[in-house]
PDB file of N, CA and C in Angstrom:
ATOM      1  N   UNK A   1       0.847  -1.182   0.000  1.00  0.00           N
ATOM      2  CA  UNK A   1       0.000   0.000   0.000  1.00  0.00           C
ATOM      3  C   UNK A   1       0.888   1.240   0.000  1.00  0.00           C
ATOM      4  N   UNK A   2       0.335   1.974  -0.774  1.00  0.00           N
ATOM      5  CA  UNK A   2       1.358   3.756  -1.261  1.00  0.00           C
ATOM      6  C   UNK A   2       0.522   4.587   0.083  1.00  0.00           C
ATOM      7  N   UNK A   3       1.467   4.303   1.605  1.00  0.00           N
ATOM      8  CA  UNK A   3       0.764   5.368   2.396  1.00  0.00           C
ATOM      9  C   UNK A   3       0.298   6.903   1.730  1.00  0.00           C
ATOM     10  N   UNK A   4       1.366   7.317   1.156  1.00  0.00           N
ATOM     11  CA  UNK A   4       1.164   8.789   1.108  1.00  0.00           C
ATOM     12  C   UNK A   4       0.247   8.844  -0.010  1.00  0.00           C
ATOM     13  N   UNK A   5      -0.074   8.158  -0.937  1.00  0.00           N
ATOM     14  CA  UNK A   5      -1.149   8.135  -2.213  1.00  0.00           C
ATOM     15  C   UNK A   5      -2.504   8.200  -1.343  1.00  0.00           C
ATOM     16  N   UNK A   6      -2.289   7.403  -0.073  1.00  0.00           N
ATOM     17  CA  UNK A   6      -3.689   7.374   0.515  1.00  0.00           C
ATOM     18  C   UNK A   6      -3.648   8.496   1.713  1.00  0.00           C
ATOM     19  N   UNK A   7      -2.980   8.857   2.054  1.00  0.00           N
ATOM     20  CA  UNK A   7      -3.186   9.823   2.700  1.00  0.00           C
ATOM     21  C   UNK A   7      -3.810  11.212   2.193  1.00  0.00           C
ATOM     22  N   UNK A   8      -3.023  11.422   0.822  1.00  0.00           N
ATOM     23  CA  UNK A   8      -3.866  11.950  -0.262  1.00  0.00           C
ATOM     24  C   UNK A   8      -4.876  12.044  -0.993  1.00  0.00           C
ATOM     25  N   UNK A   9      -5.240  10.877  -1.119  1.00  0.00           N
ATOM     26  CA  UNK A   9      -6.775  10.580  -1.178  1.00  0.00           C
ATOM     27  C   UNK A   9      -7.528  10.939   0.023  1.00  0.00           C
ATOM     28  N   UNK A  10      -7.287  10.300   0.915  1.00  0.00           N
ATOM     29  CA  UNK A  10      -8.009  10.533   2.407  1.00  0.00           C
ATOM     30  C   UNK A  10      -8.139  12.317   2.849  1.00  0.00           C
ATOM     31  N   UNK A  11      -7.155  12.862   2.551  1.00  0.00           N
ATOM     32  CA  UNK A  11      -7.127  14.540   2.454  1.00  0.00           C
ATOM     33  C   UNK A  11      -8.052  14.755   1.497  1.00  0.00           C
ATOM     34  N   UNK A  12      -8.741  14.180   0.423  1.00  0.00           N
ATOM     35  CA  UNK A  12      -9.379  15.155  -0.768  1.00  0.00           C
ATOM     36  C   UNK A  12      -9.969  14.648  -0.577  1.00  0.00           C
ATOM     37  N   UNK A  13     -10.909  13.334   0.418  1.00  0.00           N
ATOM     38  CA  UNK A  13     -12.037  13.338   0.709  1.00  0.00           C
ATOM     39  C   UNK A  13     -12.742  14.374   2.116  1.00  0.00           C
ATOM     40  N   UNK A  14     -11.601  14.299   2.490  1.00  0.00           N
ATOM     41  CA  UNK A  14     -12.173  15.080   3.724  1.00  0.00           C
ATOM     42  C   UNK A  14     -12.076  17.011   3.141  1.00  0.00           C
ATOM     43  N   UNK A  15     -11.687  17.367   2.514  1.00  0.00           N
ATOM     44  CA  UNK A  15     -11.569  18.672   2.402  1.00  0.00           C
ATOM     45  C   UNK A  15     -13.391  18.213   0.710  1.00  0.00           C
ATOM     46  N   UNK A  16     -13.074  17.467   0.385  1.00  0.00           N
ATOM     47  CA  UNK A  16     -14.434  17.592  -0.578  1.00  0.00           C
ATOM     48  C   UNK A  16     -16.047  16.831  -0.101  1.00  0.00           C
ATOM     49  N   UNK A  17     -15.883  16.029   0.817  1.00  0.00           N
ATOM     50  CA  UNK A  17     -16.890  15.096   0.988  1.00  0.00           C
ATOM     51  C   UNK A  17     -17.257  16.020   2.406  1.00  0.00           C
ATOM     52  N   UNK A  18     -18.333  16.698   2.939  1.00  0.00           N
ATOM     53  CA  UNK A  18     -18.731  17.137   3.936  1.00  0.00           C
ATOM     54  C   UNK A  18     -19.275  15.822   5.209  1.00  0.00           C
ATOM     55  N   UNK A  19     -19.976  15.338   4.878  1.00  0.00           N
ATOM     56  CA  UNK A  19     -20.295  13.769   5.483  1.00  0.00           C
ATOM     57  C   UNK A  19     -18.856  12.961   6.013  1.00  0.00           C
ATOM     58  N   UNK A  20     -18.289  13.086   5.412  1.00  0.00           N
ATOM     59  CA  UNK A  20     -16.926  11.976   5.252  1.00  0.00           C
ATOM     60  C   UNK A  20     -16.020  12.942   6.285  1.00  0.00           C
ATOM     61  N   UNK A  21     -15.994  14.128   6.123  1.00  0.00           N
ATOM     62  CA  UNK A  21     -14.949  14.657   7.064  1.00  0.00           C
ATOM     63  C   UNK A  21     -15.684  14.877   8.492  1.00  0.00           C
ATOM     64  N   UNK A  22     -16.983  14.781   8.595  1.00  0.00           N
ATOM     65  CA  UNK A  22     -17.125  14.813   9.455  1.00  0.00           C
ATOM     66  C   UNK A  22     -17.468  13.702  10.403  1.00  0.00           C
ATOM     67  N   UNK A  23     -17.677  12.190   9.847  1.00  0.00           N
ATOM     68  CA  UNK A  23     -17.146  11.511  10.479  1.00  0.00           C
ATOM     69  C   UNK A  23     -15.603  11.295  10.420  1.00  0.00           C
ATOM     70  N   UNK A  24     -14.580  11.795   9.959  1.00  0.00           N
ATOM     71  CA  UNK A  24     -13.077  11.561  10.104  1.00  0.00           C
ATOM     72  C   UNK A  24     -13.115  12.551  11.788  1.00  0.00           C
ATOM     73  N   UNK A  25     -13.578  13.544  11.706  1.00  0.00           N
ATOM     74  CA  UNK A  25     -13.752  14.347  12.974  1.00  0.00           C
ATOM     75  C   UNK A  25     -13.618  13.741  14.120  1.00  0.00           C
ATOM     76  N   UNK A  26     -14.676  12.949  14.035  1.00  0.00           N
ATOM     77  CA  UNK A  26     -15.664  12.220  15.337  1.00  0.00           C
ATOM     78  C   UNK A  26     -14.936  10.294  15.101  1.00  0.00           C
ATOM     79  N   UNK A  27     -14.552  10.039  14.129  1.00  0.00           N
ATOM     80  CA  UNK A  27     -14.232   8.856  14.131  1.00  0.00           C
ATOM     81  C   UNK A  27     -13.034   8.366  13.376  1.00  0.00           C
ATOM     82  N   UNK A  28     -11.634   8.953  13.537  1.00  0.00           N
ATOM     83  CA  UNK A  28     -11.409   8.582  12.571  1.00  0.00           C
ATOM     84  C   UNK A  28     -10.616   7.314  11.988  1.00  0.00           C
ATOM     85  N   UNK A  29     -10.710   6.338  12.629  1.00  0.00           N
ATOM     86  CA  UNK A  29     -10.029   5.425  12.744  1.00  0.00           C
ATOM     87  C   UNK A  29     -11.417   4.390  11.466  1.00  0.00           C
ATOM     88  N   UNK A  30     -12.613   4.413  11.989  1.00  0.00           N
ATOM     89  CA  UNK A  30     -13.786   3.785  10.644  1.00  0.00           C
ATOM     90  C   UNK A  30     -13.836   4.571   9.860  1.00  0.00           C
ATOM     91  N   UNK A  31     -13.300   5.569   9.702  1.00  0.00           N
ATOM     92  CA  UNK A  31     -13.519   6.899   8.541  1.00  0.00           C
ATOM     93  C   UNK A  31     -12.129   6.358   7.261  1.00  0.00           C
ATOM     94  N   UNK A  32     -10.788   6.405   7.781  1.00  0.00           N
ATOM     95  CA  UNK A  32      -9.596   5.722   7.097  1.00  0.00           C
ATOM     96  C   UNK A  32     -10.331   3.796   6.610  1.00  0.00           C
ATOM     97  N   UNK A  33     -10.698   3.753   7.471  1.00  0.00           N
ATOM     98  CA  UNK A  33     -10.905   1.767   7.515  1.00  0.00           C
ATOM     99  C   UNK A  33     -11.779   2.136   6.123  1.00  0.00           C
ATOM    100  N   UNK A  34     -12.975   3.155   6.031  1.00  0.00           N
ATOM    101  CA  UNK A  34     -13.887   2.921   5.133  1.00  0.00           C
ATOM    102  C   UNK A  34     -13.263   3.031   3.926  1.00  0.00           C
ATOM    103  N   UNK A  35     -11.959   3.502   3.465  1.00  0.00           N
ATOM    104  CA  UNK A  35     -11.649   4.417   2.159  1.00  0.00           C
ATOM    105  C   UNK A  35     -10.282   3.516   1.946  1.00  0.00           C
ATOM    106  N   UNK A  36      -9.584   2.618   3.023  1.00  0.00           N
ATOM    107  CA  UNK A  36      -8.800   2.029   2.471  1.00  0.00           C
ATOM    108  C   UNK A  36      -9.071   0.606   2.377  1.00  0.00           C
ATOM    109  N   UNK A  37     -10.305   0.242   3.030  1.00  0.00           N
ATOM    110  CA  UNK A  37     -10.917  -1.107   2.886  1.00  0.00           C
ATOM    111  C   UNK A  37     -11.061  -2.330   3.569  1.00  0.00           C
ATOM    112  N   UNK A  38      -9.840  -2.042   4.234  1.00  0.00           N
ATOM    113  CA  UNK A  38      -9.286  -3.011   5.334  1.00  0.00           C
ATOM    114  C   UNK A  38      -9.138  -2.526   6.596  1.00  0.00           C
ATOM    115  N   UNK A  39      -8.584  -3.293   7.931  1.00  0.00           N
ATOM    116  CA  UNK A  39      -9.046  -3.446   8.938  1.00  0.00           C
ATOM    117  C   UNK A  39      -7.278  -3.176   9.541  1.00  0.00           C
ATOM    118  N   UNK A  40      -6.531  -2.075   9.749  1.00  0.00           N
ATOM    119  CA  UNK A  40      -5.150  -2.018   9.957  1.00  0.00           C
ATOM    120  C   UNK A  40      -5.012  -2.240  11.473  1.00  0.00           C
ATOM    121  N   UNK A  41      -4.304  -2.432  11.833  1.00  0.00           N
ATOM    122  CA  UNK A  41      -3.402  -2.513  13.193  1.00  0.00           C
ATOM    123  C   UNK A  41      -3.346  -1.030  13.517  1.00  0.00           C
ATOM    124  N   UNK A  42      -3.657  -0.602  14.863  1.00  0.00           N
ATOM    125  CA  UNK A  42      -3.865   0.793  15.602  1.00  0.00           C
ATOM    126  C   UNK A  42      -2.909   1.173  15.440  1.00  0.00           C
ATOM    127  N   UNK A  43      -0.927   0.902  15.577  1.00  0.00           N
ATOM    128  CA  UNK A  43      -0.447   1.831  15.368  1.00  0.00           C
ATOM    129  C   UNK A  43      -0.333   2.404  13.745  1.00  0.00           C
ATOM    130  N   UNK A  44      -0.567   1.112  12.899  1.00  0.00           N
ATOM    131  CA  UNK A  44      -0.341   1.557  11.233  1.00  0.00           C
ATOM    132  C   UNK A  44      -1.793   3.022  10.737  1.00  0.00           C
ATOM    133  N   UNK A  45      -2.782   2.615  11.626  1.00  0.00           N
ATOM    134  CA  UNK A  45      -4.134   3.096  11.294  1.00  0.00           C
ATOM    135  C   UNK A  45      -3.876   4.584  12.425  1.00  0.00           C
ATOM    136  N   UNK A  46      -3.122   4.967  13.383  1.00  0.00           N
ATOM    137  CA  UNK A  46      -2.760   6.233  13.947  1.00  0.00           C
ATOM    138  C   UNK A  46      -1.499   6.944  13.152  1.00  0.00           C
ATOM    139  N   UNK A  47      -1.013   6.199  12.202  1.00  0.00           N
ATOM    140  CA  UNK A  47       0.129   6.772  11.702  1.00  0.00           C
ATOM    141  C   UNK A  47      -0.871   7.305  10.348  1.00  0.00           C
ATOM    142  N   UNK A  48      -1.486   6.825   9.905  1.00  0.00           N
ATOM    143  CA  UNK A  48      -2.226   7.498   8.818  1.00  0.00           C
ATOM    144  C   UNK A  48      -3.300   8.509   9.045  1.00  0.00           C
ATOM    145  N   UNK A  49      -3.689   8.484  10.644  1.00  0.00           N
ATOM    146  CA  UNK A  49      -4.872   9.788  10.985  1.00  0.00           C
ATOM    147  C   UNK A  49      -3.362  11.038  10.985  1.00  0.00           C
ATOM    148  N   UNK A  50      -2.555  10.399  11.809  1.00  0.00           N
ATOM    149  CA  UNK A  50      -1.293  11.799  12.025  1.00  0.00           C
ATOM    150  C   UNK A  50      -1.004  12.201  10.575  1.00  0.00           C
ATOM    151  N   UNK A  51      -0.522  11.461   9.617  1.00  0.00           N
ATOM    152  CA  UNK A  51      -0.559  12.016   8.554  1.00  0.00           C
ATOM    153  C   UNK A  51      -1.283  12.952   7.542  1.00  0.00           C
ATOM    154  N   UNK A  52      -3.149  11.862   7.828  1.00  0.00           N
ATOM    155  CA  UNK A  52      -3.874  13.183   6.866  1.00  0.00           C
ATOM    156  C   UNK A  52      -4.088  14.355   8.083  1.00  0.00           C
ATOM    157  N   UNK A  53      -3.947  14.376   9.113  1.00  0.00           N
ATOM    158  CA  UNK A  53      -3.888  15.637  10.018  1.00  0.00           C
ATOM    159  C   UNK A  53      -3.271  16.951   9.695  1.00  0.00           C
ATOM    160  N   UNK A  54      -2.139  16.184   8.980  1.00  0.00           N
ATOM    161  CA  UNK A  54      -0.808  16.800   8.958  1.00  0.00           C
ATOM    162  C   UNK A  54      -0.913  17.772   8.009  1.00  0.00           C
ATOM    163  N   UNK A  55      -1.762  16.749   7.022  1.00  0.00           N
ATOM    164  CA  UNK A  55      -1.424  17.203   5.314  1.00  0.00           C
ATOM    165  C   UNK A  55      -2.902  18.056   5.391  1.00  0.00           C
ATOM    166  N   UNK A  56      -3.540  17.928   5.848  1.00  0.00           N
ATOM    167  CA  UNK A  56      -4.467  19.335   6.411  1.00  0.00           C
ATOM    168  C   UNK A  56      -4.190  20.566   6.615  1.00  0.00           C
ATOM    169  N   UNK A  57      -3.351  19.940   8.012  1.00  0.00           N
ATOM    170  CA  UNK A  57      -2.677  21.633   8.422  1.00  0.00           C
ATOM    171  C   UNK A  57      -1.886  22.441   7.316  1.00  0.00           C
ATOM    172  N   UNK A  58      -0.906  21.600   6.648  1.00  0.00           N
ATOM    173  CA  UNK A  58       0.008  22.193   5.877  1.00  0.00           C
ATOM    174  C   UNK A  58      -1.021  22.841   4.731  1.00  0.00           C
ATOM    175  N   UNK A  59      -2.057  22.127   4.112  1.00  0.00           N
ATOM    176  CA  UNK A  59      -2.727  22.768   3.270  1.00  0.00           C
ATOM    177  C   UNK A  59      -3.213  24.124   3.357  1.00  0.00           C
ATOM    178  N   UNK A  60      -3.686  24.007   5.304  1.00  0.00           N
ATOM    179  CA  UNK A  60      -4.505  25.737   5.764  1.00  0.00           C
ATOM    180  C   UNK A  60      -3.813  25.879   5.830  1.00  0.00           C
ATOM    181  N   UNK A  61      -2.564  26.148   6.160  1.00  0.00           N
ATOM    182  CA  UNK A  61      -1.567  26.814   6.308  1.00  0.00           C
ATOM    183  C   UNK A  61      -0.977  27.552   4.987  1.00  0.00           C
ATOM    184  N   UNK A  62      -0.709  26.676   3.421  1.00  0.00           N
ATOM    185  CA  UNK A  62      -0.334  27.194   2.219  1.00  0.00           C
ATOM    186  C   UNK A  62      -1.906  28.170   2.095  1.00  0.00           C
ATOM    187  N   UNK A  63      -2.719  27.481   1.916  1.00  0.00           N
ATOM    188  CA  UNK A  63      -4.133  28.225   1.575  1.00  0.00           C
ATOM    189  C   UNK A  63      -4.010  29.886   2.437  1.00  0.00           C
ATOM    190  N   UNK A  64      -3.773  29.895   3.446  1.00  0.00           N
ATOM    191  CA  UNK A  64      -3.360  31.291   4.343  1.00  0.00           C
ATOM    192  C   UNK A  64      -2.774  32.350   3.596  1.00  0.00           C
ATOM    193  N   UNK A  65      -1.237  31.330   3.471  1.00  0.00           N
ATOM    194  CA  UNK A  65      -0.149  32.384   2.685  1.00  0.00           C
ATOM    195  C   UNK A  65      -0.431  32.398   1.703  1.00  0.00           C
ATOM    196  N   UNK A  66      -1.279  32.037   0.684  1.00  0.00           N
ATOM    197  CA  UNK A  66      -1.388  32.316  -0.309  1.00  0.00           C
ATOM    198  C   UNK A  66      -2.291  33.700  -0.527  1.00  0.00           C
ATOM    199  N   UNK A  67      -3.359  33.740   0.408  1.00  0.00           N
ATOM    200  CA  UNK A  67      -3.957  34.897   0.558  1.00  0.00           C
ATOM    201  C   UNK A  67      -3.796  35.629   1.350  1.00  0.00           C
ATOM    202  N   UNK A  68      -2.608  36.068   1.771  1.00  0.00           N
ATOM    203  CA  UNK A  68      -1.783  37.152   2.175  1.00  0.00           C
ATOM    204  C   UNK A  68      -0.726  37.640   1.263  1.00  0.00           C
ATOM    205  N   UNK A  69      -0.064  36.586   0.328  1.00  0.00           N
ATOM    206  CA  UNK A  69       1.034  37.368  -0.632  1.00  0.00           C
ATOM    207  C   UNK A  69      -0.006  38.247  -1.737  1.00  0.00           C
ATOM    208  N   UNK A  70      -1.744  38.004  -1.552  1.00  0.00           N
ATOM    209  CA  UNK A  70      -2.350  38.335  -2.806  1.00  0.00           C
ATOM    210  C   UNK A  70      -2.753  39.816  -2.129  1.00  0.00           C
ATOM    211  N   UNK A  71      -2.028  40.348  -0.583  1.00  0.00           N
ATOM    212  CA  UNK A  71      -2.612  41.292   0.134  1.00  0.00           C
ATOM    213  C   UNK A  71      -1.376  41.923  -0.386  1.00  0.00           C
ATOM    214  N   UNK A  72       0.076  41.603  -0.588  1.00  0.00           N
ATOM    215  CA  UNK A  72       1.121  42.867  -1.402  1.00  0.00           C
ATOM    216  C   UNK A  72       1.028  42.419  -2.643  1.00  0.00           C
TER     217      UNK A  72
END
């Protein structure tokens, strides 16, 4: 399995699917299980919530600066 392909996926469901991110919110351990299919081991299945977490933040975070360099 391509973690980061799915972590990527798992990011563009949750930033496009309103339903889907909001159980990733509240659940996200059956929220990953639903989209990668299978049933992972807690630390493999916490290493992939930390990840799309991650790749969240970094997104609000570019999304931010991007509309501040459009303020000079």
């Amino acid at each position: 399995m391509d973690i980061k392909a799915k972590i990527d996926e798992i990011v563009t469901k949750v930033k496009n699917d309103k339903d889907f991110s909001s159980k990733f919110m509240s659940d996200p351990v059956s929220a990953i299980e639903s989209v990668i299919g299978i049933d992972l081991p807690n630390d493999q299945i916490n290493a992939l919530i930390d990840g799309v977490k991650a790749k969240i933040t970094l997104d609000k975070a570019g999304d931010m600066l991007g509309s501040i360099k459009k303020l000079f």
